[in-house]
Every structure is written in structure tokens, then in C-alpha cells.
Protein backbone atom coordinates (compact mmCIF):
# COMPACT_ATOMS: atom_id res chain seq x y z
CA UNK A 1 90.75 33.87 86.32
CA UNK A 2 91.99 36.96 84.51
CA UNK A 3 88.26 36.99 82.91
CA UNK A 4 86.86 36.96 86.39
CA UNK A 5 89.43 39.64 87.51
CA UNK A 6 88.02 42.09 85.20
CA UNK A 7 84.38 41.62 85.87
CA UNK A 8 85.57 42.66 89.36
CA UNK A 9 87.22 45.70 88.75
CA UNK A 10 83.80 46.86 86.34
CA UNK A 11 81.88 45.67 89.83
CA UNK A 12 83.91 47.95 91.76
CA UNK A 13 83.60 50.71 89.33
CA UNK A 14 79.96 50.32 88.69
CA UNK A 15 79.70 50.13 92.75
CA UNK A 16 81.53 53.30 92.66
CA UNK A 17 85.04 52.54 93.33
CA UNK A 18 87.56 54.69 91.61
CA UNK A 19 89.83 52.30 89.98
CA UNK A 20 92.61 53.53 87.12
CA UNK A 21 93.78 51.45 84.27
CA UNK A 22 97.20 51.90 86.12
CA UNK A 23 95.82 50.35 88.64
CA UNK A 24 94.24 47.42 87.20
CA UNK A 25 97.28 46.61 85.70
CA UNK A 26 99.07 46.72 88.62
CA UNK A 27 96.60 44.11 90.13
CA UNK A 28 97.23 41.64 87.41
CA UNK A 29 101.17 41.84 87.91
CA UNK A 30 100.83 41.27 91.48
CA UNK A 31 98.59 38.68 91.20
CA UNK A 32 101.00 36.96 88.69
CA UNK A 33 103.66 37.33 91.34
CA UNK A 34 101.83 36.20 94.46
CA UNK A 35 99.60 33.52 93.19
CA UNK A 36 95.97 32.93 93.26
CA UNK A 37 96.33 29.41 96.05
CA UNK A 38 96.26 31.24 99.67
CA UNK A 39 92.55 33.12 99.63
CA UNK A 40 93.37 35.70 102.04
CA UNK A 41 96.52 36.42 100.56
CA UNK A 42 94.85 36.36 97.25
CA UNK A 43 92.08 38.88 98.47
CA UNK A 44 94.34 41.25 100.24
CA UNK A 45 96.47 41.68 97.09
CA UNK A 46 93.18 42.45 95.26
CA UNK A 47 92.45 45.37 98.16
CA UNK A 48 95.76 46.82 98.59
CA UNK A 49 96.26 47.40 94.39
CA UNK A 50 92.81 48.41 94.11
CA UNK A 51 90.83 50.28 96.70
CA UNK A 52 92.86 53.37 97.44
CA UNK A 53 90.05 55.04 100.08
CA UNK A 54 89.32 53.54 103.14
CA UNK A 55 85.57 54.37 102.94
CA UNK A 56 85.58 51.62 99.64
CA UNK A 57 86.53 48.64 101.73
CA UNK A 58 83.21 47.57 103.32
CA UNK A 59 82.29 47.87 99.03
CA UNK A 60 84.97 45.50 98.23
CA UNK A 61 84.25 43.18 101.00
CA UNK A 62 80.81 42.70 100.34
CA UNK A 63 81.60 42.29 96.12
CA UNK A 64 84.73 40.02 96.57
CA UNK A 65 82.65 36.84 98.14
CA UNK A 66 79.74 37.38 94.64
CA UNK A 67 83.36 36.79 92.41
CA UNK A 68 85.30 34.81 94.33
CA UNK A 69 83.64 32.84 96.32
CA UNK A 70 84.82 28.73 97.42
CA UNK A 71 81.32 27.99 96.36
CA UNK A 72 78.07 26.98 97.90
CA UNK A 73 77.98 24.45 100.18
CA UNK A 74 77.21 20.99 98.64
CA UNK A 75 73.69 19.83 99.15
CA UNK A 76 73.15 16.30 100.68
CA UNK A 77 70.88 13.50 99.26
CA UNK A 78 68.58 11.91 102.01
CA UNK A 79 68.00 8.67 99.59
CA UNK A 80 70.52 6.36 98.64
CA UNK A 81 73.52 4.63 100.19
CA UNK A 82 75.30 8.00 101.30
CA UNK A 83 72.53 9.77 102.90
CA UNK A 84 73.06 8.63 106.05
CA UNK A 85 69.49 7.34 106.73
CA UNK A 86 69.00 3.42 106.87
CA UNK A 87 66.46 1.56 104.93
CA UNK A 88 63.62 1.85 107.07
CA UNK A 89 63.98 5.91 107.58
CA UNK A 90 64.47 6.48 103.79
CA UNK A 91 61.29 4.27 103.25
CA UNK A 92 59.29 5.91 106.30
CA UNK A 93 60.63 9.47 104.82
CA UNK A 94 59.39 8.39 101.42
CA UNK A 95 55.90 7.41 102.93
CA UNK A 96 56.21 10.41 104.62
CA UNK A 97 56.50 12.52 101.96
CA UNK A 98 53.90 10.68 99.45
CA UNK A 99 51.44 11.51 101.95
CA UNK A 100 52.46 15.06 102.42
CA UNK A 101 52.29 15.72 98.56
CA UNK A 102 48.70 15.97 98.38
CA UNK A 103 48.51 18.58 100.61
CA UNK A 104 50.85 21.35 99.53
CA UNK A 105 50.69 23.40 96.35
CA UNK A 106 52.88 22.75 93.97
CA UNK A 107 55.84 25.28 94.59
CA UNK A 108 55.80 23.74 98.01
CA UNK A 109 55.93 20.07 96.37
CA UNK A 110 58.80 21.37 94.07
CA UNK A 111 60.69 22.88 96.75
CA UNK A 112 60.54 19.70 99.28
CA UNK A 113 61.68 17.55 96.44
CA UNK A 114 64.62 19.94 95.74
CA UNK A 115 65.26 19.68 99.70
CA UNK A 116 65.38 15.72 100.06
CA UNK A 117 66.98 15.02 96.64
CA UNK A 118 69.92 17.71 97.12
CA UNK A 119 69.19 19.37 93.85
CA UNK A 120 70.63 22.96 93.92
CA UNK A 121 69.16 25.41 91.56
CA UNK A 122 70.30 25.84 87.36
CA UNK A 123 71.79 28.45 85.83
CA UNK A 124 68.49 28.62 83.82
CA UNK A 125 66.25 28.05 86.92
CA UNK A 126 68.36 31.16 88.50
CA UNK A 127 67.78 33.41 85.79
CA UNK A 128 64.28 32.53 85.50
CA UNK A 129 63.57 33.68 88.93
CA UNK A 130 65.59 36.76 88.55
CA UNK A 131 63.43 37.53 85.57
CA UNK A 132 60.54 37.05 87.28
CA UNK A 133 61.74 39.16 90.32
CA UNK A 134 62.21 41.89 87.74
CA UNK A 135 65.70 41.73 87.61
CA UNK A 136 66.71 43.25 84.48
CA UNK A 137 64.72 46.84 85.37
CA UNK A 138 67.43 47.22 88.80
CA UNK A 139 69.15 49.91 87.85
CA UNK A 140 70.83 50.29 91.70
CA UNK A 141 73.25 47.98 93.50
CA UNK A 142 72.72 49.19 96.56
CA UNK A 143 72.70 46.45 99.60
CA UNK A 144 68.96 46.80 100.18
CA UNK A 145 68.21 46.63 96.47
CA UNK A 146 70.45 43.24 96.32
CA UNK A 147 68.71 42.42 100.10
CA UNK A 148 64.93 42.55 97.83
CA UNK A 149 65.81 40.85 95.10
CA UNK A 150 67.40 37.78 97.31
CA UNK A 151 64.08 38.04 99.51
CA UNK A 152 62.16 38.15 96.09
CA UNK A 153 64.01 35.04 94.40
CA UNK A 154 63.30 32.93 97.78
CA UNK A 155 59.92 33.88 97.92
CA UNK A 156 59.35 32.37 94.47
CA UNK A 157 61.17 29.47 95.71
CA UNK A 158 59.19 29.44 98.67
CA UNK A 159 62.10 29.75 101.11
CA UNK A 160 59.76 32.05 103.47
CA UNK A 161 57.56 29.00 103.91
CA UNK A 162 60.68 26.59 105.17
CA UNK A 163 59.81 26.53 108.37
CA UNK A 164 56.44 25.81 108.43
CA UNK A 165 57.04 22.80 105.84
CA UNK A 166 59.56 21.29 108.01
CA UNK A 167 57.15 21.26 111.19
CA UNK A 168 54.54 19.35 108.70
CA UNK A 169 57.57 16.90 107.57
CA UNK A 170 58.28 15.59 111.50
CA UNK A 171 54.62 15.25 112.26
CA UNK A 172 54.55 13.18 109.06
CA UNK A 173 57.78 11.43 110.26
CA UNK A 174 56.43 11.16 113.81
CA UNK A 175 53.41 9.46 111.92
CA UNK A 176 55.26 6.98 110.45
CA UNK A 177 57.31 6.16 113.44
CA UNK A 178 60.42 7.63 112.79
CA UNK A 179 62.36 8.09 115.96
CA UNK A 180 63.57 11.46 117.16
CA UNK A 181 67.31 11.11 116.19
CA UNK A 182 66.18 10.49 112.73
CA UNK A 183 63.86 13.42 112.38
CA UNK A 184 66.62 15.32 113.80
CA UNK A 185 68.97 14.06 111.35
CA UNK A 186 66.76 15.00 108.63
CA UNK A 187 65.80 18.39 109.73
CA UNK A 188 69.37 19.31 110.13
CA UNK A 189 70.10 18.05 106.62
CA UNK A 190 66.44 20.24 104.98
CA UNK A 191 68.12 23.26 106.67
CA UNK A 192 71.70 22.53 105.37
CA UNK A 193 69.80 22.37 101.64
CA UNK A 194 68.06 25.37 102.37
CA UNK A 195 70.98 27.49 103.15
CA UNK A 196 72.58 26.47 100.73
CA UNK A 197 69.91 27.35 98.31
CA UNK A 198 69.52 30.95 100.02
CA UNK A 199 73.45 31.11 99.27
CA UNK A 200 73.50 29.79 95.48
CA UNK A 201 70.91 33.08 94.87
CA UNK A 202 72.97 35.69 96.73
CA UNK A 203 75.76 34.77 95.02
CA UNK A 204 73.84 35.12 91.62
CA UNK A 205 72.02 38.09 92.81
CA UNK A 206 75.02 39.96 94.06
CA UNK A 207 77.32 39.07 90.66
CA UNK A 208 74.27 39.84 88.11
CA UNK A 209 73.75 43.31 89.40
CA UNK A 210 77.22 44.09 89.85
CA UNK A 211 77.70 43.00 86.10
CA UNK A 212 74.34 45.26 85.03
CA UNK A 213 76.04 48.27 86.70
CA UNK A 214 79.35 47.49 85.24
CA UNK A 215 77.79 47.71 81.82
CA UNK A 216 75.56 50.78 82.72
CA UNK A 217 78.96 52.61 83.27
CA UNK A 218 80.57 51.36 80.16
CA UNK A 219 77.68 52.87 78.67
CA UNK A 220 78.13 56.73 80.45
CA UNK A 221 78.84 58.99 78.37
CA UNK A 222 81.02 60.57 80.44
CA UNK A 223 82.96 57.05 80.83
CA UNK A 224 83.35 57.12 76.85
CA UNK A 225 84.71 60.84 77.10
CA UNK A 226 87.18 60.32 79.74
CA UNK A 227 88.99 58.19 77.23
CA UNK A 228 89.12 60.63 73.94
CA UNK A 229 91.35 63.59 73.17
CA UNK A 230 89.80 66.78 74.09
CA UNK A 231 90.74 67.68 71.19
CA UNK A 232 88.04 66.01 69.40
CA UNK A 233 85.47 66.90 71.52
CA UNK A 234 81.92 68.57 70.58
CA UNK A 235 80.83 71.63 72.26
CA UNK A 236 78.17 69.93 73.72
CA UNK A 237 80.68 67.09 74.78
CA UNK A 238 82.99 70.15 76.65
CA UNK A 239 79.72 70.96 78.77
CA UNK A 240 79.35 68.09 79.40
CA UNK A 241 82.60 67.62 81.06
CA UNK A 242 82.36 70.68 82.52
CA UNK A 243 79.37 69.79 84.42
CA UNK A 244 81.13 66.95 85.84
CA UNK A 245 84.09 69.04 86.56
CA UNK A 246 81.69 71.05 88.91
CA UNK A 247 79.89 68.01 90.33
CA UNK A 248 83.79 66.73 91.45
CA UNK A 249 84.71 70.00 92.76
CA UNK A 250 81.17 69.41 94.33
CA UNK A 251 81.98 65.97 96.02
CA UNK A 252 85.21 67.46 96.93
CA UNK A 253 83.86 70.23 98.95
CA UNK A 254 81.82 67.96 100.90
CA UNK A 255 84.80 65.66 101.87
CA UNK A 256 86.63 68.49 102.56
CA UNK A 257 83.87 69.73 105.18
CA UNK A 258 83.67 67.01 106.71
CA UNK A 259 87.05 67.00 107.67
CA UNK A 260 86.97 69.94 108.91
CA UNK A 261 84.42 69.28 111.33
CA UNK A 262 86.40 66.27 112.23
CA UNK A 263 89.59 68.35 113.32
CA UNK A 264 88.10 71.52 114.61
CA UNK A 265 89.90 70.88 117.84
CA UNK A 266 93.39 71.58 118.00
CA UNK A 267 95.69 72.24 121.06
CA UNK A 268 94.38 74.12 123.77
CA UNK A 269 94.47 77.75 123.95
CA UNK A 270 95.56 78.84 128.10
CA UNK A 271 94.92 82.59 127.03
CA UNK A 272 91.63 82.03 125.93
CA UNK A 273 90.51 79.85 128.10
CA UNK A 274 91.40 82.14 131.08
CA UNK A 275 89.70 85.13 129.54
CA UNK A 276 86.86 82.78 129.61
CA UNK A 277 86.77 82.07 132.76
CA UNK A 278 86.61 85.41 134.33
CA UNK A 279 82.98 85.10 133.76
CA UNK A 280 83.06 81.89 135.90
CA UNK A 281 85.45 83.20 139.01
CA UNK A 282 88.39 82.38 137.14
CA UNK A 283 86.99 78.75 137.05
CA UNK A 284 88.18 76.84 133.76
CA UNK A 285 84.89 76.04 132.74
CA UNK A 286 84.48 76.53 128.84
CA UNK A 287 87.80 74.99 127.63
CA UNK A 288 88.82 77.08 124.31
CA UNK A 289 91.10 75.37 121.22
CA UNK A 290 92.92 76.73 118.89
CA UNK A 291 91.19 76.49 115.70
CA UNK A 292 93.35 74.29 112.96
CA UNK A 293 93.59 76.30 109.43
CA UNK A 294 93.46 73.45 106.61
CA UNK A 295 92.76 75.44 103.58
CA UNK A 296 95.65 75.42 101.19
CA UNK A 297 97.24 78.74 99.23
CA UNK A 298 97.14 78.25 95.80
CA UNK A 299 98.98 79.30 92.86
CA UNK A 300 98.40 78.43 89.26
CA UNK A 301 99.93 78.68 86.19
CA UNK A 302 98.30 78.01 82.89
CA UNK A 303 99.58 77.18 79.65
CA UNK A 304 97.09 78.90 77.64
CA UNK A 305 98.54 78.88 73.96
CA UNK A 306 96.10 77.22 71.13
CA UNK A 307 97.15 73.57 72.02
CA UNK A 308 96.87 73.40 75.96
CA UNK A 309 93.66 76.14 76.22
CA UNK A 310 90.64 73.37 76.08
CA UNK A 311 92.93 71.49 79.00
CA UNK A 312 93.72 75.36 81.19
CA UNK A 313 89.58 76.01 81.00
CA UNK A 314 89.00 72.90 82.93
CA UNK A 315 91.88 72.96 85.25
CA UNK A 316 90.77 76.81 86.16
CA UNK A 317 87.17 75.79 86.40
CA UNK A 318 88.25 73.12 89.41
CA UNK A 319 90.04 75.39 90.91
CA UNK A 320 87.49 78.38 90.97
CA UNK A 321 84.39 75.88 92.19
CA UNK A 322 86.61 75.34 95.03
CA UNK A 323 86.94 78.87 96.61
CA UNK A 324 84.95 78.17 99.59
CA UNK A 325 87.37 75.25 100.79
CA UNK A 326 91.21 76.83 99.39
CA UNK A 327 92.56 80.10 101.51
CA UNK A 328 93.81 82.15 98.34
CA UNK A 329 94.10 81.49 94.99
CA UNK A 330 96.62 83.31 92.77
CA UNK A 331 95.99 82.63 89.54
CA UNK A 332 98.34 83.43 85.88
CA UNK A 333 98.75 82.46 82.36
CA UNK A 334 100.66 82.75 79.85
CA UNK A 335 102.31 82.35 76.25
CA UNK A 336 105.44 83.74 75.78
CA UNK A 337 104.43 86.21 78.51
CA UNK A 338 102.93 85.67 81.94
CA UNK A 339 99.74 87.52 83.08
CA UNK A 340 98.34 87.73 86.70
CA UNK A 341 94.60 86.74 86.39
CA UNK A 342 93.41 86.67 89.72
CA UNK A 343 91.42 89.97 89.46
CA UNK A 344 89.20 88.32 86.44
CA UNK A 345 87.94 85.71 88.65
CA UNK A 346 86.76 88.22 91.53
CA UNK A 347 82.74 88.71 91.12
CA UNK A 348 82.63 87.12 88.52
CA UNK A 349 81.66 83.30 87.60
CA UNK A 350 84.35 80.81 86.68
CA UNK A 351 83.16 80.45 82.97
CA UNK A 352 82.30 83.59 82.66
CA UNK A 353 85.81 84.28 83.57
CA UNK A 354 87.93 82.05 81.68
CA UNK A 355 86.26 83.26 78.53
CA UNK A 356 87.79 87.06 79.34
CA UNK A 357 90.87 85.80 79.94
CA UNK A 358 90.41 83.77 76.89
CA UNK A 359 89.46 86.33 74.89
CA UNK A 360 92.18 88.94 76.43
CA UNK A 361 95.14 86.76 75.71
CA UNK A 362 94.70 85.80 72.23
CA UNK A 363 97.07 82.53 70.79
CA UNK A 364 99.73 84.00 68.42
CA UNK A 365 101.56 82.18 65.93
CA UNK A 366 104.33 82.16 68.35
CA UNK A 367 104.96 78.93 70.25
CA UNK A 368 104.91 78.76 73.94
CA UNK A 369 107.88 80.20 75.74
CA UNK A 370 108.43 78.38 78.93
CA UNK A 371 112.41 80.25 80.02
């Protein structure tokens, strides 16, 4: 289970998720604590240590039932003592289905033995149909990419067709004098092996390309950064976590727009509104609000002595890519003493910036002074 556990929480991540070591630890102890017997219970102790942003639930709900699912319904067998058919059905459905052979191709053939035996699908069968779907080249786990492949694998299996070869089964059925309660029964039994066929490959589907993106984000560079000391960082590796410094601060500003737009409506304003309405005869007709202010003041300090410098750059560079969404920013540093800095960063570009600063307060042999 813990195995399993894991190859959830890289799902979730690959899917996007944010999820902290912290955090995944903090699954497994709760987990420990409340058990893995009650489903629901189990699932919402997955969701309440992992998924910290409501926008991430509908994620976790569709990746929880690919990892932890009860399991595909078991097919039934329409020959044999517990199929539910007496001996003359099974033989007319055996006549039935002799004759039918000839006439379909041979995925057709394959597929209405698989239906009246109750054979679900391999591991290997699975993976040769993902193969041949073109599985391995997915690099996106979006629901309409997992949505194709599905619709791919079935059409391979010839799931599309289902319909159509169940209509020729009761005419051969009819032929051999089956009577309508027993094409009924095994009609409703072909369907129940068909779903569960379309189930057994969106289970596969939905775990193999969480798994591929769970890999693909093991293999990020930036993944592989975010888990080394600074320190020992190439220049090249620095820009590189610059860049996604700036593409945070980018996602950030977005969020943070949005939520503006959401709460641009605060209480009503009565002097404005009546000013307004002298246009109208005094008539309330353009209702004004007062407008909410959400951008936060600022102020940073920065330890910027030789061991803390590569960790001020990229706490100043956040905070400078976020101008357009933060009121005022005041902004010092210092080593033994403090400087105001907030004039470097007018007109001039973050990085562009830092280096002044950088270059202006030079690291002594002194230690930081922090009284």
C-alpha cells in the first residue's frame, strides 16, 4: 500500500498538484493512524493531507479511482453450471455463435469470445494495445488526452462495434429459438462484460499516464535543482532558477487578478451613488461601490553577506516581478549595516538591479551583525 501511496503523490505532482515532502509524510502518519478499511474515510485522509488548493480537487478525484480503485467488475461466464443459462440456451448460444463466426472478422470473433467466456483483458494484452495506441509518445495527462487513448484502446478491441454485434447475436438466438427472456439474459450479461472491459482500460489508461508524467517530472531539471544547495549551483543552473522564479511570480500575478476581479464590489458607496444620480433626477440608477484595496505594503530585509547573497537575489527577484499586484515595496539590506534600496529598483530591471546593489555593498570579512 505504501508503494501505491507514492505512485499517487508522483500522479498528483506530475498532474500538477503541489505536494511537499512535509506533506507526504504527513499522509503516511495519518494513514497509519486512521487505517486503510473505510474507503471514504481512507480517501478523505488522502485529500485533506494532500491537496491544499481547492482548484486541485476535481485532479485528485479523477486520479484517486486509477490507484485505488475496488476493482473492475467481475465478468460472468455464459457456459457452464454458473452461468445462469440451462442446457438448451448454452447449446442454442453455442450454435448460435458457430454460425456467427464465419461472418465477422477476426477482431470481432476475438472480442465475442472474450464476451461469452468472461475473459477480461492481460496485463500483456493491455500494454499491447496501449503500444499500439501510441502510448508511450503521450507526453500530456490531460482528460481528453486519457478520453483518446481509452477511445483508441476500445477501438482496437472493437468496443465501438458492440452494439451492432449484439443485434447480430439475438437474430442468431432468435434463429435458433431462443426465447426472449433468454436473449435478454444474455444481452444484459455481453453488456455487463463489455463495461467491464471499457473499465479494466481506463483504469490502465488513467494509472500508465499518470506514472509517465510522474517520471517526466522526476526527470525536470528544475525538479533535480529544487533539491541541491544553491550553493553548488552552475551559473547556468542560477538562470535557470531564475527563470522559474519569474514564471511563479508570473502564475502568481494571474491568481492574484483574478481575485481581484472577483471582489471588485465592496459595500456601497451612498455619496457616490447620489452624485450619480443627479444625472437621472436624483433616481438611484447606477449603484456605485466602494472599490476593495487588496495589494499588500511590503517591506524587505535582506541578508546580503557572502553566505545568504545567492538566496537575497532570488527572494528580491520575486518580489520585484510582482510590482504590478503589491501597493509599495520598501526594500533594504544589509551586513553589519542596513541600507535602504528601494531607489535601485526604480526604472530599472530586477536583475539589473540586484547586481548594483550587489556590487555597491561588497561582503567584508566581517560576519553578519543582526543587533
Amino acid at each position: 500500500m505504501d508503494d501505491r501511496i507514492v505512485e499517487f503523490v508522483q500522479a498528483l505532482r506530475g498532474a500538477g498538484v503541489r505536494v511537499s515532502l512535509a506533506e507526504s509524510a504527513d499522509c503516511m502518519r495519518a494513514i497509519e493512524a486512521m487505517g486503510v478499511e473505510e474507503r471514504e474515510l481512507f480517501k478523505a485522509t488522502l485529500r485533506t493531507t494532500l491537496v491544499k488548493e481547492h482548484a486541485d480537487f476535481p485532479t485528485f478525484d479523477e486520479l484517486f479511482p486509477m490507484f485505488f480503485n475496488v476493482g473492475t467488475p467481475p465478468m460472468q461466464q455464459m457456459q457452464g453450471p454458473g452461468s445462469g443459462l440451462d442446457e438448451q440456451q448454452q447449446q442454442q448460444l453455442s450454435e448460435a455463435m458457430q454460425q456467427m463466426m464465419q461472418q465477422l472478422s477476426e477482431k470481432l470473433r476475438e472480442l465475442l469470445q472474450r464476451l461469452t467466456n468472461g475473459q477480461p483483458l492481460s496485463r500483456e494484452e493491455l500494454e499491447q494495445l496501449a503500444q499500439q495506441a501510441g502510448m508511450q509518445r503521450i507526453s500530456n495527462g490531460s482528460p481528453y488526452v486519457r478520453r483518446y487513448m481509452e477511445g483508441h484502446m476500445q477501438r482496437q478491441l472493437g468496443l465501438q462495434q458492440l452494439q451492432q454485434l449484439l443485434q447480430q447475436l439475438e437474430a442468431a438466438l432468435q434463429k435458433q429459438g431462443m426465447g426472449r427472456e433468454g436473449r435478454e439474459q444474455v444481452q444484459e450479461m455481453a453488456e455487463g462484460n463489455a463495461q467491464a472491459l471499457e473499465q479494466q482500460i481506463q483504469q490502465y489508461v488513467g494509472q500508465s499516464l499518470a506514472r509517465q508524467l510522474a517520471e517526466q517530472m522526476k526527470q525536470d531539471p528544475i525538479h533535480d535543482l529544487a533539491n541541491r544547495p544553491i550553493d553548488q549551483l552552475s551559473s547556468r543552473e542560477i538562470e535557470m532558477l531564475r527563470d522559474e522564479v519569474r514564471r511563479m511570480a508570473a502564475r502568481l500575478r494571474t491568481r492574484a487578478a483574478l481575485r481581484n476581479r472577483r471582489h471588485r464590489s465592496g459595500a456601497l458607496d451612498a455619496k457616490a451613488t447620489v452624485r450619480g444620480a443627479q444625472r437621472y433626477g436624483g433616481v438611484p440608477i447606477d449603484l456605485k461601490f466602494r472599490r476593495k484595496r487588496l495589494k499588500p505594503k511590503l517591506a524587505v530585509i535582506c541578508d546580503i553577506s557572502t553566505s545568504m547573497r545567492p538566496h537575497a537575489t532570488f527572494m528580491l527577484t520575486l518580489m520585484y516581478e510582482l510590482q504590478d499586484i503589491v501597493a509599495r515595496t520598501h526594500s533594504f539590506a544589509f551586513i553589519d549595516d542596513m541600507h535602504d534600496i528601494t531607489q535601485d529598483f526604480t526604472g530599472q530591471r530586477p536583475q539589473t538591479a540586484i547586481a548594483n546593489v550587489l556590487q555597491r555593498i561588497p561582503p567584508g570579512y566581517y560576519s553578519t551583525d543582526l543587533g
